[in-house]
C-alpha atoms as a PDB file:
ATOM      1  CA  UNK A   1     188.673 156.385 140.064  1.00  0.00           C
ATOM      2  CA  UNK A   2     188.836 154.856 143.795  1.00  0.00           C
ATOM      3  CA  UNK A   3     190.851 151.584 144.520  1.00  0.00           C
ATOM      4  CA  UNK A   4     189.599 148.826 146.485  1.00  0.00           C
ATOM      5  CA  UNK A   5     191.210 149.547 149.748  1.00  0.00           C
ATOM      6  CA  UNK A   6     189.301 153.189 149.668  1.00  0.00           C
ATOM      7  CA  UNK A   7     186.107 151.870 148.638  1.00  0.00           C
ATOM      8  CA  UNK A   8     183.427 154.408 146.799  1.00  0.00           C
ATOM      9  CA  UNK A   9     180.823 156.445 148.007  1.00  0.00           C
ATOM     10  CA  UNK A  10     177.316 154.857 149.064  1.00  0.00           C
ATOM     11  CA  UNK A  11     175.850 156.383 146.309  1.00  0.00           C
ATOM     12  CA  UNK A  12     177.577 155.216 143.990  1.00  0.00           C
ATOM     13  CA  UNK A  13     176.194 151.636 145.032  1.00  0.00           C
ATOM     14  CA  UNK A  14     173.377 150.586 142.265  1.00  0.00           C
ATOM     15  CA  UNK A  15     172.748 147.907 145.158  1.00  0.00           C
ATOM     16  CA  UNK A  16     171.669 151.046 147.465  1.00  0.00           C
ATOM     17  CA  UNK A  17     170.071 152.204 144.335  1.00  0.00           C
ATOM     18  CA  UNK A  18     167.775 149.466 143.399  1.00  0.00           C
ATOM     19  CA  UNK A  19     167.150 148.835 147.451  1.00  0.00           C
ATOM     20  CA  UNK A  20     165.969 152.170 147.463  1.00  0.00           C
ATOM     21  CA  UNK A  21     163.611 152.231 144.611  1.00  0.00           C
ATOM     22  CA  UNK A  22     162.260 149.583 146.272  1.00  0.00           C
ATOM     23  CA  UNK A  23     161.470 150.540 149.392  1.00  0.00           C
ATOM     24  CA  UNK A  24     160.041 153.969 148.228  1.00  0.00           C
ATOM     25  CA  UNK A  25     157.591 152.180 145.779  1.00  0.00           C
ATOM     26  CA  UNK A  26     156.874 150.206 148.299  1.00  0.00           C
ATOM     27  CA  UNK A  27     155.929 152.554 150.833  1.00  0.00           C
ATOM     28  CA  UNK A  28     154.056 154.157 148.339  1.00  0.00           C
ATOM     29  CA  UNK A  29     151.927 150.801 147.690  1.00  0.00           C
ATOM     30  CA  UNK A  30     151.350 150.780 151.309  1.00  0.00           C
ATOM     31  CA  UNK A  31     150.481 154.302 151.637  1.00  0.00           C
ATOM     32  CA  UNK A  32     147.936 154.556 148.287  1.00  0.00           C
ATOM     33  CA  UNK A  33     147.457 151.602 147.051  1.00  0.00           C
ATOM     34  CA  UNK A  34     147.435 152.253 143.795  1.00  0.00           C
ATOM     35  CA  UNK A  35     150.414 150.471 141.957  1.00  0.00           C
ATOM     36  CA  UNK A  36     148.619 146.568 142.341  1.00  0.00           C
ATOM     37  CA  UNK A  37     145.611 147.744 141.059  1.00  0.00           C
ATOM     38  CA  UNK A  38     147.557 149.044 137.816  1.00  0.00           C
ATOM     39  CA  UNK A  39     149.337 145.961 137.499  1.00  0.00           C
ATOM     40  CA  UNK A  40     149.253 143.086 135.999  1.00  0.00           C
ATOM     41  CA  UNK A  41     148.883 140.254 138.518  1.00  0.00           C
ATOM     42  CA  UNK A  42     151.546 138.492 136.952  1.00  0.00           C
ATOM     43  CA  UNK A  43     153.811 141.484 137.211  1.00  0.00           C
ATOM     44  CA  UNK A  44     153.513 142.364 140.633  1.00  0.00           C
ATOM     45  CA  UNK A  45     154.440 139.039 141.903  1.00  0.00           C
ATOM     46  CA  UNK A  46     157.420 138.587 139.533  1.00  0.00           C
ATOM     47  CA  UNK A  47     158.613 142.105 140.600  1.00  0.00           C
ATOM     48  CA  UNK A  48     158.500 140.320 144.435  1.00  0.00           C
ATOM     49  CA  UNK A  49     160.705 137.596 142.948  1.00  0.00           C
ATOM     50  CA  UNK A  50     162.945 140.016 140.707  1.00  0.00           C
ATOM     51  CA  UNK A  51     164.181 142.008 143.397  1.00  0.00           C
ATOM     52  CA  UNK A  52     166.008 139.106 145.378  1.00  0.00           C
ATOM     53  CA  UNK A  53     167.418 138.059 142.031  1.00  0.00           C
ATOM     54  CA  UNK A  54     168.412 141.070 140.988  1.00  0.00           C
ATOM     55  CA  UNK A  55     170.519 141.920 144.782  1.00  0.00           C
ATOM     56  CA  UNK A  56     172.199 138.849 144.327  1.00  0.00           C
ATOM     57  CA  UNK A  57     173.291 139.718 140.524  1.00  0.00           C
ATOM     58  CA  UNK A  58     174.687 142.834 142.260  1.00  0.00           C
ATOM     59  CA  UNK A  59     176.289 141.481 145.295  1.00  0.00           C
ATOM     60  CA  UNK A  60     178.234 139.469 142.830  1.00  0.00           C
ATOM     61  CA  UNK A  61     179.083 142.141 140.615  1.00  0.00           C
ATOM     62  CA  UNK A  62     180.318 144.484 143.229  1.00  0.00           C
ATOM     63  CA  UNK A  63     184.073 144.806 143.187  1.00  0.00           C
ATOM     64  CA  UNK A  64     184.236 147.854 145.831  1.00  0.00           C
ATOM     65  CA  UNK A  65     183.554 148.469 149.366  1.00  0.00           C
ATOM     66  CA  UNK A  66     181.505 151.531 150.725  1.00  0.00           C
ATOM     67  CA  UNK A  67     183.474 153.594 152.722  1.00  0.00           C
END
């Protein structure tokens, strides 16, 4: 287990994580195109909302730096 003052590994970081999850289905939106179509309106935009929410839940959670 790492103390504070060492922090942990960046990936370790579910922040990194979800941020990166992101960005890859992202890019893959942009690329293809195919995840709106397959979605529900609905869901797409509250997946645009989610992800804001869901770094802030983090952010507060976090307890450790990155080293």
């Amino acid at each position: 287990m790492t103390t504070p003052a060492c922090g942990k590994c960046w990936w370790k970081s579910r922040t990194l994580w979800v941020n990166a999850i992101a960005a890859a289905l992202v890019a893959l939106e942009a690329s293809t195109g195919v995840l709106q179509p397959r979605l529900p309106v609905n869901l797409y935009a509250a997946l645009a909302v989610a992800l804001p929410v869901i770094n802030a839940v983090l952010r507060v959670l976090t307890t450790q730096a990155l080293k």
